[in-house]
Every structure is written in C-alpha cells, then in structure tokens.
N, C-alpha and C. Protein backbone atom coordinates (compact mmCIF):
# COMPACT_ATOMS: atom_id res chain seq x y z
N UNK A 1 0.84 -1.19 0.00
CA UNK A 1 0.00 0.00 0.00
C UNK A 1 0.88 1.24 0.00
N UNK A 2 0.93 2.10 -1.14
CA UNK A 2 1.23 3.58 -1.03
C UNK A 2 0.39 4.16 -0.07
N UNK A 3 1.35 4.95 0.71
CA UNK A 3 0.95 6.05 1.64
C UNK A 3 1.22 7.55 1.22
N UNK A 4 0.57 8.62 0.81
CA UNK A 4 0.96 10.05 0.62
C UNK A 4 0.12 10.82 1.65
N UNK A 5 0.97 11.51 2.17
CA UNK A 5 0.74 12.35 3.38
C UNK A 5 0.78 13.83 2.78
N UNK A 6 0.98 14.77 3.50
CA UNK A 6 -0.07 16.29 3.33
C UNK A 6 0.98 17.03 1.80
N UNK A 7 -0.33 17.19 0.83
CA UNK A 7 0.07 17.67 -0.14
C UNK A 7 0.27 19.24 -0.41
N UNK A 8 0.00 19.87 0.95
CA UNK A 8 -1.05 21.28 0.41
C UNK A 8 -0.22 22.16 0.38
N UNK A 9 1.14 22.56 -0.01
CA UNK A 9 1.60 23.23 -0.75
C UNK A 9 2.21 22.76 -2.23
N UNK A 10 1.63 22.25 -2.58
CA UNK A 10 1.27 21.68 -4.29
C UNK A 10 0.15 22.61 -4.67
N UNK A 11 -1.09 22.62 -4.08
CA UNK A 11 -2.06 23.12 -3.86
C UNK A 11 -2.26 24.83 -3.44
N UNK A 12 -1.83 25.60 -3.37
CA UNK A 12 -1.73 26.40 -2.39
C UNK A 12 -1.94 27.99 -3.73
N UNK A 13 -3.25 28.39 -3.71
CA UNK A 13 -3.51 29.49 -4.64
C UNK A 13 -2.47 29.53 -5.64
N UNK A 14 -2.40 30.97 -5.72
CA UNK A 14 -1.62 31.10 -6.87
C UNK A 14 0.05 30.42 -7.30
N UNK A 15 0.63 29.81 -6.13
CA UNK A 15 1.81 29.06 -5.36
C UNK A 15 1.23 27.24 -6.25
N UNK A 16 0.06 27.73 -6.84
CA UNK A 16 0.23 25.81 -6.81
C UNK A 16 1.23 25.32 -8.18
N UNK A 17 1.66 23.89 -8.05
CA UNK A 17 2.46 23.63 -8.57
C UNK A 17 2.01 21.79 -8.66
N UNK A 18 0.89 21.31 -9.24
CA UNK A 18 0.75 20.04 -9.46
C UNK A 18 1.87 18.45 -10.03
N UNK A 19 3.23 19.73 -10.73
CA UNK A 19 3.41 18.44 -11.30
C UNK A 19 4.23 17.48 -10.85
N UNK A 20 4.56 17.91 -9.49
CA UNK A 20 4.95 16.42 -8.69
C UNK A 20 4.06 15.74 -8.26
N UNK A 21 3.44 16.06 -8.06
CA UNK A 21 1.65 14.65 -7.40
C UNK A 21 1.68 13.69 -8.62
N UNK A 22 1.60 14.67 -10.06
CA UNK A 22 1.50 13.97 -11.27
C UNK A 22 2.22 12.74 -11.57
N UNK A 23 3.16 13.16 -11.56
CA UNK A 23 4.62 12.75 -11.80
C UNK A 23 4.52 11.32 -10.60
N UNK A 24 4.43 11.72 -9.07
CA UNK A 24 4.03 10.59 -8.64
C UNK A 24 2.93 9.58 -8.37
N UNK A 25 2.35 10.02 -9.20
CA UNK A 25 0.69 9.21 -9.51
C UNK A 25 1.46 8.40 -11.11
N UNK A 26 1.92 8.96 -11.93
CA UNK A 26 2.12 8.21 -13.31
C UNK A 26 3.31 7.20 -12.90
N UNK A 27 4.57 7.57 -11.42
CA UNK A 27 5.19 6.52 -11.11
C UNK A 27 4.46 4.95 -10.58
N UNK A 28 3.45 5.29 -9.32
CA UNK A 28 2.71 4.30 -9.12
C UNK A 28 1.71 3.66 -9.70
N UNK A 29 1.03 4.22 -11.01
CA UNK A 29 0.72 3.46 -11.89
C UNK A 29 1.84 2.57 -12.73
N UNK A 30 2.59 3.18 -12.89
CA UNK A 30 3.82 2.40 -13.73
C UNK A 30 4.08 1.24 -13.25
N UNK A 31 4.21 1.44 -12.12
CA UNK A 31 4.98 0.19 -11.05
C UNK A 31 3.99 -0.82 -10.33
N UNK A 32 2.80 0.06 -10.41
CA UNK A 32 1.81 -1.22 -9.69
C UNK A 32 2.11 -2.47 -9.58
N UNK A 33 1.94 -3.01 -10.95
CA UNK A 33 2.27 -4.74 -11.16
C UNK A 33 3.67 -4.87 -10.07
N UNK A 34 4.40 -4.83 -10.76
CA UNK A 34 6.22 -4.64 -10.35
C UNK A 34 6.38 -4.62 -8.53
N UNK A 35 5.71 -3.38 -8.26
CA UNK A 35 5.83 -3.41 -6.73
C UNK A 35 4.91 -4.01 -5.85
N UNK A 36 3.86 -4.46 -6.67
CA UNK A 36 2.79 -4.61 -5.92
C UNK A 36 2.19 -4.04 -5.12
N UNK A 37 1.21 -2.78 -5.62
CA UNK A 37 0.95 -1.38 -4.61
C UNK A 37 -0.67 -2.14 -5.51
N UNK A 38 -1.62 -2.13 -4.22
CA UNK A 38 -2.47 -2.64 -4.34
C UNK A 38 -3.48 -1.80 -4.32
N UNK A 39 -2.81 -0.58 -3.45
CA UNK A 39 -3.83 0.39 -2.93
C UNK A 39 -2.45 1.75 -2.40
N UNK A 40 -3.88 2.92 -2.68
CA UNK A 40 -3.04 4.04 -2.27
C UNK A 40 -3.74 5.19 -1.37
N UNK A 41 -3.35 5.39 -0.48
CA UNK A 41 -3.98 6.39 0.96
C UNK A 41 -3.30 7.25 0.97
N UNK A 42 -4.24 8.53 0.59
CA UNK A 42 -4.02 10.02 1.06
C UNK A 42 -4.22 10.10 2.76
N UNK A 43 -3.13 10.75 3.37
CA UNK A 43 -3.95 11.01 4.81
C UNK A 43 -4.18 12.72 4.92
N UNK A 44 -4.44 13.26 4.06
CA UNK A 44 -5.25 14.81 4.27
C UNK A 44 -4.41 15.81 4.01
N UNK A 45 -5.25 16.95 4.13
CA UNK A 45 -4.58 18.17 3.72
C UNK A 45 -3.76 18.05 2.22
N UNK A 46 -5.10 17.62 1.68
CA UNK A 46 -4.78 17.41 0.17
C UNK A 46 -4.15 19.27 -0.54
N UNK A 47 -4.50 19.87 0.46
CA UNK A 47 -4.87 21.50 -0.13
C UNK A 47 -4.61 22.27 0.92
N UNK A 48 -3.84 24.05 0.50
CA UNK A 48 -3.87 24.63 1.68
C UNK A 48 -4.74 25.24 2.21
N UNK A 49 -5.82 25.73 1.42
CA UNK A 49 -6.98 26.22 1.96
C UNK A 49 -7.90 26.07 1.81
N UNK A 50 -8.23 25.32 1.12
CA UNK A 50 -9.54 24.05 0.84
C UNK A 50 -10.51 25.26 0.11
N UNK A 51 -10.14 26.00 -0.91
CA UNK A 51 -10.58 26.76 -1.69
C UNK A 51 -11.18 25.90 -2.84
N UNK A 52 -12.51 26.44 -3.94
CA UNK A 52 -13.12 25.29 -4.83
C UNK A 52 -11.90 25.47 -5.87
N UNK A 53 -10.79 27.00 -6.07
CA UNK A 53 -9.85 26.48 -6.88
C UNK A 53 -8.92 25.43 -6.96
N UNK A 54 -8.19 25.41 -5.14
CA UNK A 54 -7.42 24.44 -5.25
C UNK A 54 -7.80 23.09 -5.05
N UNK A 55 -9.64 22.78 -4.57
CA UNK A 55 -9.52 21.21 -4.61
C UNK A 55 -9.77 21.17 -6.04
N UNK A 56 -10.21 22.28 -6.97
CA UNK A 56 -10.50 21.10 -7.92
C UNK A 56 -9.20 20.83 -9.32
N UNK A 57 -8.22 21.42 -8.81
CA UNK A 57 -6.99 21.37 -9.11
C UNK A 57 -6.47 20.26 -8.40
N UNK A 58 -6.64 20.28 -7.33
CA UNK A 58 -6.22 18.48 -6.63
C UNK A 58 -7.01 17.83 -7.53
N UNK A 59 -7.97 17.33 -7.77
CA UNK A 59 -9.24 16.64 -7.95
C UNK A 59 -8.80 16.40 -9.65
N UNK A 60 -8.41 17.51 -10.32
CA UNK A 60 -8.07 16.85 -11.68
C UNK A 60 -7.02 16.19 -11.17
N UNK A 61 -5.99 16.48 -10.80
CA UNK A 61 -4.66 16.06 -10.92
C UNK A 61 -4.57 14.33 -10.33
N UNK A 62 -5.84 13.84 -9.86
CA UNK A 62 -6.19 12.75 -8.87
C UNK A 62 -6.64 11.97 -9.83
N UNK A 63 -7.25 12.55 -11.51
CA UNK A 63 -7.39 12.18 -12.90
C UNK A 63 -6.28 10.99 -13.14
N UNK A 64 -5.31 11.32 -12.58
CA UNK A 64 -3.99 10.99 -13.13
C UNK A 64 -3.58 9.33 -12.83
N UNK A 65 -4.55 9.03 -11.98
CA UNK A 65 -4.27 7.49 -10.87
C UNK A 65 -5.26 6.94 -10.99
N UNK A 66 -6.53 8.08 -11.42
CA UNK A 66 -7.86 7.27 -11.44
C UNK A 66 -8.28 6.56 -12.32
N UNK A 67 -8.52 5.06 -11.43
CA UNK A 67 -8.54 3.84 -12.48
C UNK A 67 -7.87 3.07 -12.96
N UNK A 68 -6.55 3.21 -12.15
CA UNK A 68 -5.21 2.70 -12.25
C UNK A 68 -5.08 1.55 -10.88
N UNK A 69 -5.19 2.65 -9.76
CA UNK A 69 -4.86 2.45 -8.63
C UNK A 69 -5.96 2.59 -7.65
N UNK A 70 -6.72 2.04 -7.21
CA UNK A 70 -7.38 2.43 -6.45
C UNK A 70 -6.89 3.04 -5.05
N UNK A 71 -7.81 4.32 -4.57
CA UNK A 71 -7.10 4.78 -3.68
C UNK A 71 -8.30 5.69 -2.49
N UNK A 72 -7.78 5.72 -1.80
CA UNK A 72 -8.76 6.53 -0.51
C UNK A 72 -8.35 7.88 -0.38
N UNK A 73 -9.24 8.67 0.40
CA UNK A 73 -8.62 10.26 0.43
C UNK A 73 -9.38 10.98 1.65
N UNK A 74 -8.88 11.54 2.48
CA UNK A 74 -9.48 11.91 3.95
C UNK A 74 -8.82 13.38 3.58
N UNK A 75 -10.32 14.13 4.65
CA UNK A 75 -10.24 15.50 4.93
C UNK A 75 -8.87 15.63 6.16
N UNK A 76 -8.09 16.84 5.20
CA UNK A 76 -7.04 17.55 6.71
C UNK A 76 -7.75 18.25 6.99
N UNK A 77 -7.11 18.97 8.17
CA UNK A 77 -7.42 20.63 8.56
C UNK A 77 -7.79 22.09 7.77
N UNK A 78 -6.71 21.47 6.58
CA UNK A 78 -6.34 22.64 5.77
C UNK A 78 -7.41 22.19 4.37
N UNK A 79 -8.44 21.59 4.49
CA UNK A 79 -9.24 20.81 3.16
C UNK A 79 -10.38 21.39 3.64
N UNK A 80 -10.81 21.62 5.28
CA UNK A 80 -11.96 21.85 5.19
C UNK A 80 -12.54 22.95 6.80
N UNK A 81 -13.27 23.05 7.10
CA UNK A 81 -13.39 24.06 7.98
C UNK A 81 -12.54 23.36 9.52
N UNK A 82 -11.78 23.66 9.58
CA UNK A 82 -10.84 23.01 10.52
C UNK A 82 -11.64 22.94 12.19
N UNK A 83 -12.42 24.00 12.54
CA UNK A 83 -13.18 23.72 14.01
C UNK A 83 -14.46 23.11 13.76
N UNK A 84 -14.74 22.14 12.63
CA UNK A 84 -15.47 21.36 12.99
C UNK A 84 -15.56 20.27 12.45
N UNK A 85 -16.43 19.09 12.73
CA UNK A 85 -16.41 17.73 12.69
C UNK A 85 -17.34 17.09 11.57
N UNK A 86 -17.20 15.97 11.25
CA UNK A 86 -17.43 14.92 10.27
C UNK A 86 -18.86 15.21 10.09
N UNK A 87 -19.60 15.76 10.65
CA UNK A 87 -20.92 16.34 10.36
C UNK A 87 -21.20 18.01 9.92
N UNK A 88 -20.16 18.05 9.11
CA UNK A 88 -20.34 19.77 8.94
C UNK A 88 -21.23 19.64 7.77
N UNK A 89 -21.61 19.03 6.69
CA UNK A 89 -22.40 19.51 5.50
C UNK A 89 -21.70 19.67 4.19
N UNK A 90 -22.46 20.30 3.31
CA UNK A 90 -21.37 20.41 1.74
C UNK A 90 -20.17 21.08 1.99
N UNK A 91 -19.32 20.56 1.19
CA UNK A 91 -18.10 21.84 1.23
C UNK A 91 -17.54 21.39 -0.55
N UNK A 92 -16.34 22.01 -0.91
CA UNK A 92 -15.83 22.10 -1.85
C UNK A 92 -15.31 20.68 -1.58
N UNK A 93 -14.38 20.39 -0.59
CA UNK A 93 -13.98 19.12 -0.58
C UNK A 93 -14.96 17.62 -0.17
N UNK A 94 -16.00 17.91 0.02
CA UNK A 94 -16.47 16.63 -0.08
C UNK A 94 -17.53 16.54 -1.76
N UNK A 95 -17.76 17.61 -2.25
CA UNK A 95 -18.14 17.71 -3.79
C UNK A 95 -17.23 16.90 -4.42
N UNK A 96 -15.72 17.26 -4.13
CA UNK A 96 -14.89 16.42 -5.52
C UNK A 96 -14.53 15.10 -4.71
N UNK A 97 -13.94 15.05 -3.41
CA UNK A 97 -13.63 13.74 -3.06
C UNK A 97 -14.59 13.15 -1.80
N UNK A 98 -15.88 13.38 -1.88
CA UNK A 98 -16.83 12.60 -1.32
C UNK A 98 -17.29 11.12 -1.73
N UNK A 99 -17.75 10.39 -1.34
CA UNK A 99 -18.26 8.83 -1.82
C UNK A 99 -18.53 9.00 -3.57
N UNK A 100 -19.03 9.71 -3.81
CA UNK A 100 -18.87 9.39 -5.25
C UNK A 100 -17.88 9.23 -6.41
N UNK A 101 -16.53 9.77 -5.96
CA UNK A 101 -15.61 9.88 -6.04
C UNK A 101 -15.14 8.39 -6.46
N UNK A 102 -15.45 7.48 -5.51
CA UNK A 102 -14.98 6.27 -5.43
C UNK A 102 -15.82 4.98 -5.97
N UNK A 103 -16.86 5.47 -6.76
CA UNK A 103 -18.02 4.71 -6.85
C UNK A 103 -17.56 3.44 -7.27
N UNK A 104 -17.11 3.71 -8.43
CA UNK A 104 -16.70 3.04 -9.89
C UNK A 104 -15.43 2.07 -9.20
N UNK A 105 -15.10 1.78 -7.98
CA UNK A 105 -13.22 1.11 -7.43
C UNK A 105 -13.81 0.42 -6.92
N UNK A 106 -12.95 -0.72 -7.71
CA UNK A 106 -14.05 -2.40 -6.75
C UNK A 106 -13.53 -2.48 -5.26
N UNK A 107 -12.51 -1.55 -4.72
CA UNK A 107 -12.23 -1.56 -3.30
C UNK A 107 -13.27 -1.17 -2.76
N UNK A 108 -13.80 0.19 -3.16
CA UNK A 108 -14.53 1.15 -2.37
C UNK A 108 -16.23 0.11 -1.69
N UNK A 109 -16.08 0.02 -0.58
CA UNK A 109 -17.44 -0.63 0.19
C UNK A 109 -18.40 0.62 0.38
N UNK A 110 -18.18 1.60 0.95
CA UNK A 110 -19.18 2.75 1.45
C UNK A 110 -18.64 3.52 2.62
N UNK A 111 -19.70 4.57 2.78
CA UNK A 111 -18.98 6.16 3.32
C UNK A 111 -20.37 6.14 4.27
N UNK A 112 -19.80 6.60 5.06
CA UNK A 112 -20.76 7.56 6.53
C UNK A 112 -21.71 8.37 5.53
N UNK A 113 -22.70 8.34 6.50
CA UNK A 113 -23.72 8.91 6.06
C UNK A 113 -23.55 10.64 6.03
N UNK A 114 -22.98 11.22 6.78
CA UNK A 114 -22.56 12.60 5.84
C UNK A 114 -21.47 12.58 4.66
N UNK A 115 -20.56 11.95 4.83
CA UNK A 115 -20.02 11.46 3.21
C UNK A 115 -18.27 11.57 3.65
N UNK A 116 -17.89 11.95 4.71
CA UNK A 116 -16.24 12.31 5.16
C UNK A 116 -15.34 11.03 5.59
N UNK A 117 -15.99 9.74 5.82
CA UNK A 117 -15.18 8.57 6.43
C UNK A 117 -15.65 7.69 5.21
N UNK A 118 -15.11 6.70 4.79
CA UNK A 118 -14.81 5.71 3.99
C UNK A 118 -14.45 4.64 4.32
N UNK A 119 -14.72 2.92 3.80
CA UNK A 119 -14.16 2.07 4.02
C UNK A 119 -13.88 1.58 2.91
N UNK A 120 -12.45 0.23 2.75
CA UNK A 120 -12.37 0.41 1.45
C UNK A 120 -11.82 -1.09 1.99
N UNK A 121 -11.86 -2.35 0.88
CA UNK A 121 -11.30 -3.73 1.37
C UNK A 121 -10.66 -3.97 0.15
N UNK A 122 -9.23 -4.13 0.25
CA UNK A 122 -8.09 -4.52 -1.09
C UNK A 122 -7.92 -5.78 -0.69
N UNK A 123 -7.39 -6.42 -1.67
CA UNK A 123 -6.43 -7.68 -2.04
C UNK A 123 -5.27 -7.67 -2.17
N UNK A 124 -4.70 -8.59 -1.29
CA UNK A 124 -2.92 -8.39 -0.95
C UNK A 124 -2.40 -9.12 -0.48
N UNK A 125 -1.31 -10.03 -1.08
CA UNK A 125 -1.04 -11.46 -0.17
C UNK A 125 -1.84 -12.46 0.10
N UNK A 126 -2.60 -12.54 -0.75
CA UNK A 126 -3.25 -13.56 -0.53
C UNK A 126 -4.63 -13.97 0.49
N UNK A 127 -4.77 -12.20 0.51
CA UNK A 127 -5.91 -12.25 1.65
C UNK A 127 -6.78 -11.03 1.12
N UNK A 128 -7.79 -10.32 1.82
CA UNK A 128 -8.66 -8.82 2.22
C UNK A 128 -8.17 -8.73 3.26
N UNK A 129 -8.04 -7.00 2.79
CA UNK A 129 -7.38 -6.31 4.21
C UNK A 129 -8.59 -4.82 4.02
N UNK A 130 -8.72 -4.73 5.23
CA UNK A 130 -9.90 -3.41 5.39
C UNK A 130 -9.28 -2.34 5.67
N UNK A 131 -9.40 -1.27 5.29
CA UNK A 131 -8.90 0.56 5.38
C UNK A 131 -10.10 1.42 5.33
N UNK A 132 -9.48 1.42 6.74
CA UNK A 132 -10.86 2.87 7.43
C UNK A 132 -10.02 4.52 6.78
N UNK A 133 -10.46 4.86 6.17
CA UNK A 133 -10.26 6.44 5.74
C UNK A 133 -11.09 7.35 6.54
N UNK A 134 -10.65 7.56 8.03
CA UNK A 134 -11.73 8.76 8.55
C UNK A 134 -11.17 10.14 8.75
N UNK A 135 -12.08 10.63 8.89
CA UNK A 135 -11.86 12.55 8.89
C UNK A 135 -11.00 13.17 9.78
N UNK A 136 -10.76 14.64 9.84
CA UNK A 136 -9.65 15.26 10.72
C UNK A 136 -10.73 15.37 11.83
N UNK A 137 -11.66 15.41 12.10
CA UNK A 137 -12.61 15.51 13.31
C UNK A 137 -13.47 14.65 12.97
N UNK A 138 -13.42 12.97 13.58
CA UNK A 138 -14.53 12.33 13.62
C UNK A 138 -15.13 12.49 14.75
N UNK A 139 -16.96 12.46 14.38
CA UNK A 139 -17.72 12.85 15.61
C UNK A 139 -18.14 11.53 16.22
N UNK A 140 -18.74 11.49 16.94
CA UNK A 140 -19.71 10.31 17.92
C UNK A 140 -20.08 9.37 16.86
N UNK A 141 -21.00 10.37 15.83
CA UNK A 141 -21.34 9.34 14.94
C UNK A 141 -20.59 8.66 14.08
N UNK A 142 -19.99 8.85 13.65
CA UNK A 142 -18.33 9.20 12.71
C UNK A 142 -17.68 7.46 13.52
N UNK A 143 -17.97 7.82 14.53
CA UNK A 143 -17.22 6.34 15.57
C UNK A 143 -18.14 5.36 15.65
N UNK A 144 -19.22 5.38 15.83
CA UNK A 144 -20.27 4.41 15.46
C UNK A 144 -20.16 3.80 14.27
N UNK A 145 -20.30 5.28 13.57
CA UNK A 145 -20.63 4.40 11.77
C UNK A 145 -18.80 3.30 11.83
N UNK A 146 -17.42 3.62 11.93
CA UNK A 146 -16.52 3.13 11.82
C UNK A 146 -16.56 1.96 12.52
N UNK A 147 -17.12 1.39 13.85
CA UNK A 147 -17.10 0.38 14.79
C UNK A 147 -18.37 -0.64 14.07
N UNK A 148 -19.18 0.15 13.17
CA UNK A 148 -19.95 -0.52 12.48
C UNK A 148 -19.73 -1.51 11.38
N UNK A 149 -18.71 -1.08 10.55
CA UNK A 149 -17.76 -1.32 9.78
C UNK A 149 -16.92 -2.65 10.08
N UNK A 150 -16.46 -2.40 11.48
CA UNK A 150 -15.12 -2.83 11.70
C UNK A 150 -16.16 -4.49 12.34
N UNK A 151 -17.49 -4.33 12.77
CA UNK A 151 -17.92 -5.96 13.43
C UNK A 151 -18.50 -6.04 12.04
N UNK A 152 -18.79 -5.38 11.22
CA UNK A 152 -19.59 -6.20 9.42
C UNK A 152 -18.37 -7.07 8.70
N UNK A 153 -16.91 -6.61 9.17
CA UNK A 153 -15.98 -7.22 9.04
C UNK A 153 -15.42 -7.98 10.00
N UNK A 154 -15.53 -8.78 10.66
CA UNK A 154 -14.74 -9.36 12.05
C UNK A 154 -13.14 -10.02 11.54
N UNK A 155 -13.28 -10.77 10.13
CA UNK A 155 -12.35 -11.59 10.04
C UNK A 155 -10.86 -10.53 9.54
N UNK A 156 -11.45 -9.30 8.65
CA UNK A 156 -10.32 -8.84 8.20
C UNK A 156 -9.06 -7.77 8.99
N UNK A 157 -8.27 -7.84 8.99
CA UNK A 157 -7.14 -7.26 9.83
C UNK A 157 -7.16 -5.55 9.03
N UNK A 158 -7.01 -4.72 9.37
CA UNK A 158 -7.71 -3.11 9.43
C UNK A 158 -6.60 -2.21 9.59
N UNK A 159 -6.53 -1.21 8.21
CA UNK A 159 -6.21 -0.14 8.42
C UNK A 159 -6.34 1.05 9.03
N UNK A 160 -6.44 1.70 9.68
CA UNK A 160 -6.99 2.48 10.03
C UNK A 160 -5.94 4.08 9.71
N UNK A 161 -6.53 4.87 9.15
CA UNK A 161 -5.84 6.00 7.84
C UNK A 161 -6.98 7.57 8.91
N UNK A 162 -5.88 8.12 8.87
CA UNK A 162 -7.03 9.98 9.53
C UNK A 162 -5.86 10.82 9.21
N UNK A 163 -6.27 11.79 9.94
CA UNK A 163 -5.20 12.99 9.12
C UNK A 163 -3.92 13.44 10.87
N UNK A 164 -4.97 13.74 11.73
CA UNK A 164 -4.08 14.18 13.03
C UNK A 164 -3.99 12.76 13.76
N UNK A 165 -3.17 12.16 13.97
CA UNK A 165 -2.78 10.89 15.13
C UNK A 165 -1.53 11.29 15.87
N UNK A 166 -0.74 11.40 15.28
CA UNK A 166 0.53 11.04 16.86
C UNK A 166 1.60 12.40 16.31
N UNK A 167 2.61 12.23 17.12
CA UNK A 167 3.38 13.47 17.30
C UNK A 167 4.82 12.96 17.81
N UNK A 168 5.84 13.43 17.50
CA UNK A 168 7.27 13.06 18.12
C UNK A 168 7.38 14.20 19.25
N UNK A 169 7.87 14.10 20.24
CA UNK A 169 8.27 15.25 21.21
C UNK A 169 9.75 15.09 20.77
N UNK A 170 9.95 16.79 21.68
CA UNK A 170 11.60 16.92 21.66
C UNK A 170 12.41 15.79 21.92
N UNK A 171 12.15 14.41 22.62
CA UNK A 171 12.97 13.57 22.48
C UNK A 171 12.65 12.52 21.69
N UNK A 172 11.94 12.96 20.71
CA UNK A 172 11.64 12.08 19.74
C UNK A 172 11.00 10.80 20.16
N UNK A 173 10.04 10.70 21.57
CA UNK A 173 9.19 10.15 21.52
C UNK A 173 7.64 9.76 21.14
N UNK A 174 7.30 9.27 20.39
CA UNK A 174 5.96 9.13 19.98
C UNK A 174 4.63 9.31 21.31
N UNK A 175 4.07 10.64 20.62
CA UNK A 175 2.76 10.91 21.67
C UNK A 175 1.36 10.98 20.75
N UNK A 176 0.82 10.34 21.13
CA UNK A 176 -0.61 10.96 20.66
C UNK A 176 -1.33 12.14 20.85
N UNK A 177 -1.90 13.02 19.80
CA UNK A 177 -2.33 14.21 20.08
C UNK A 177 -3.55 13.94 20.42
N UNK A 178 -4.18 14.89 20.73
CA UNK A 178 -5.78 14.91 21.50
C UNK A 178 -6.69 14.27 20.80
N UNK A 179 -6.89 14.23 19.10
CA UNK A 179 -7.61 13.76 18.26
C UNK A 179 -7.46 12.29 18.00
N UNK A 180 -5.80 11.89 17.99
CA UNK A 180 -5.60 10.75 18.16
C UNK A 180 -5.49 9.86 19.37
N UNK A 181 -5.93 10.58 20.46
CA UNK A 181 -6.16 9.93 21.78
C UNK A 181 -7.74 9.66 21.72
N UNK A 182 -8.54 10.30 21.31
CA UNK A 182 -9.73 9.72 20.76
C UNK A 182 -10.08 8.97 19.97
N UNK A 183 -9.18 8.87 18.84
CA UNK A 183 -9.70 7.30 18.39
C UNK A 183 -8.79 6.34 18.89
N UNK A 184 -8.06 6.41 20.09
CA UNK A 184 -7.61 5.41 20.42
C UNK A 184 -8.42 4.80 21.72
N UNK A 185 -8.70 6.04 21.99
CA UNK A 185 -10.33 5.21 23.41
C UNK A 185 -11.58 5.04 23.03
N UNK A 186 -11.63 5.96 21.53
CA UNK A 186 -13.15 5.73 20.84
C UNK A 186 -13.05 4.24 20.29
N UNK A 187 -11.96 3.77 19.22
CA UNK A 187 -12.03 2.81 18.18
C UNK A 187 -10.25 1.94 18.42
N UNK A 188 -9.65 2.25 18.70
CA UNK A 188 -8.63 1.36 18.21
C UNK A 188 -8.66 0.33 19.26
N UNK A 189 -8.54 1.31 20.64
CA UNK A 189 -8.26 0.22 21.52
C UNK A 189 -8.89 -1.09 21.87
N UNK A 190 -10.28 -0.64 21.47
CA UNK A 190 -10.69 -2.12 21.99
C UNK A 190 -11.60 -2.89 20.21
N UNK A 191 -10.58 -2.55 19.84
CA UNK A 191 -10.50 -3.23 18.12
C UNK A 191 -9.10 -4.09 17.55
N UNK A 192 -9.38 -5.51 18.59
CA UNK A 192 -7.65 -5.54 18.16
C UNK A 192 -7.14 -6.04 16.32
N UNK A 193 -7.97 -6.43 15.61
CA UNK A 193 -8.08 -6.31 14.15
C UNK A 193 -7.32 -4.84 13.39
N UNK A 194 -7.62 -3.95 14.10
CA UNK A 194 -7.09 -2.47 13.82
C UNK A 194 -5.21 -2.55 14.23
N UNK A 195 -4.78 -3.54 12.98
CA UNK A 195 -3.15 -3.40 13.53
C UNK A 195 -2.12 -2.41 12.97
N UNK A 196 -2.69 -1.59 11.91
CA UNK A 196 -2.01 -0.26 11.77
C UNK A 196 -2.80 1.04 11.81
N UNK A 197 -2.26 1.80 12.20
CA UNK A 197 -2.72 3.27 12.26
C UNK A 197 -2.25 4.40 11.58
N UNK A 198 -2.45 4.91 10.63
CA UNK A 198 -1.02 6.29 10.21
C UNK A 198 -2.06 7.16 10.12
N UNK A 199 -1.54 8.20 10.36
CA UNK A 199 -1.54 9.86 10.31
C UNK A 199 -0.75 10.36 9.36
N UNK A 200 -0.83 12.20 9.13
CA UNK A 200 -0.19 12.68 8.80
C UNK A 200 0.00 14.31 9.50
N UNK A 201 -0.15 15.44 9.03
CA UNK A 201 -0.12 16.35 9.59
C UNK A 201 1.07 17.07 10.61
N UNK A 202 1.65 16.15 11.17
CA UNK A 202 2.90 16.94 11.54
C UNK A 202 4.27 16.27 10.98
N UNK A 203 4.87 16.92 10.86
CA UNK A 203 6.45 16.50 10.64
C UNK A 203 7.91 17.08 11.72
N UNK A 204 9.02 16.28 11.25
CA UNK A 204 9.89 16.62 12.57
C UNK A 204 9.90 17.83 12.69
C-alpha cells in the first residue's frame, strides 16, 4: 500500500504547482504490477486552503491514478473548515472527493452517512485487508458508523488512515495528540483487528 501524506503546498492558490503529485501518480501506476501497490492512501490536507480552486486542481490532478490504482482520500485541517467535525455539510472538498468519487473502485465498500469517512477492502497477499479512511474531526457518529464497519468485518485485519494521530516530542518520543487519543479510546483500543494506524499532519 502507497501512503501520501499532506500535499497542500502543491495546492496552495496562486503558489500551486501540481506536477509532482502527477509525476508521482504516473510513477505508481507504472509500477503497480512490479511493486505490488495494491492500494493508495491520502492522509489529508490534500490543499492549503480548501478553496473550490485548489480542490478542484487536486481533484483533476487525482485524474492521473484514477482507475489505475485504487485509492482513498481523507479531509485535513487545511481541506476543510478546521473547528469542525465529520458532520459539517457540503463543502468544496467533499463535492470532488466525497463517496462518489470512489463509486466506480471495486475496493470502495461505502462512506458515513454525511459522506467524510470511507471504508475500502483490497487484495494483498493472498488475503482482504480493510482501510478505514476517517476525517480530521470524527464525531460520535463518525465512531459508530466506523465500529460498524469494523464488526460487518470481524475476520479482516484493518487499516486504520485519519489525518491528526501522533506526534514526536523533543525527544523524539511518539505521543498521541488529542484527536488521536480519541480514536484510540473511541475505536482502536478495543479493536484488536485495527493493527495499523497512520496519520499525517505533523512532521519533525
């Protein structure tokens, strides 16, 4: 599984500059077979200001993989109204990369009923493996609908993909931030199927 983490100065008004996303969307199509990339996860902040110019400048440039590779894509901070949660309503970014988005990808299973979390089940090794794609603020319901997910599946071993999870401190120990301390008492912890977790959003 390809992992791409926060794109949004690619994205970023008049500053944008697509043709490395490109460039690495036409590599992992290339190589699919070869490397065996089965699947590919955005973890957010596709964009810096979640403007309808720059998602839908992400959103073509996402042209580039689509149908190649199947792939998932979660709201950052910087994609969508950042103080609030998986129940906010339309925005620019759930127009281009909401459930419909994914209709047509024999991965794609289905999306929360406001449209921001995703589940998606690939083939890999010889097995199904499940990938939760949820939002930079999942709500109550947001954790329901995902725990819903996760017992319709009991047998498969689980990704679990969001945008804010963990953090290095000055001694470069791994902490969980506040958002990711919630889905670790909302959903991970007592999900032991859920054996990876990634984030994105901060760097060293």
């Amino acid at each position: 599984m390809a992992v791409l983490p926060d794109t949004q100065y690619l994205f970023d008004a008049d500053c944008s500059d697509p043709a490395p996303l490109r460039a690495t969307f036409r590599y992992l199509a290339a190589e699919r077979e070869e490397a065996n990339i089965a699947f590919m996860t955005h973890l957010g902040d596709v964009t810096e200001h979640g403007t309808e110019q720059e998602i839908a400048l992400a959103a073509d440039t996402f042209r580039t993989i689509h149908g190649k590779v199947p792939y998932s894509v979660l709201a950052g901070n910087h994609d969508i109204r950042s103080s609030t949660d998986d129940q906010r309503g339309d925005s620019a970014y759930l127009a281009a990369f909401g459930p419909q988005r994914y209709a047509s990808m024999p991965t794609f299973r289905g999306a929360s009923p406001d449209g921001y979390n995703s589940h998606h089940v690939l083939r890999a090794a010889g097995r199904e493996w499940l990938v939760l794609a949820l939002d930079w603020r999942v709500s109550d319901n947001g954790l329901r609908w995902a725990q819903g997910v996760l017992d319709a599946h009991p047998t498969l071993p689980a990704v679990l993909t969001t945008h804010d999870l963990a953090w290095s401190d000055d001694d470069g120990a791994a902490q969980l931030s506040d958002h990711g301390r919630r889905l670790w008492d909302g959903l991970i912890r007592g999900n032991d199927q859920i054996f990876l977790a990634l984030g994105g959003h901060y760097w060293p």
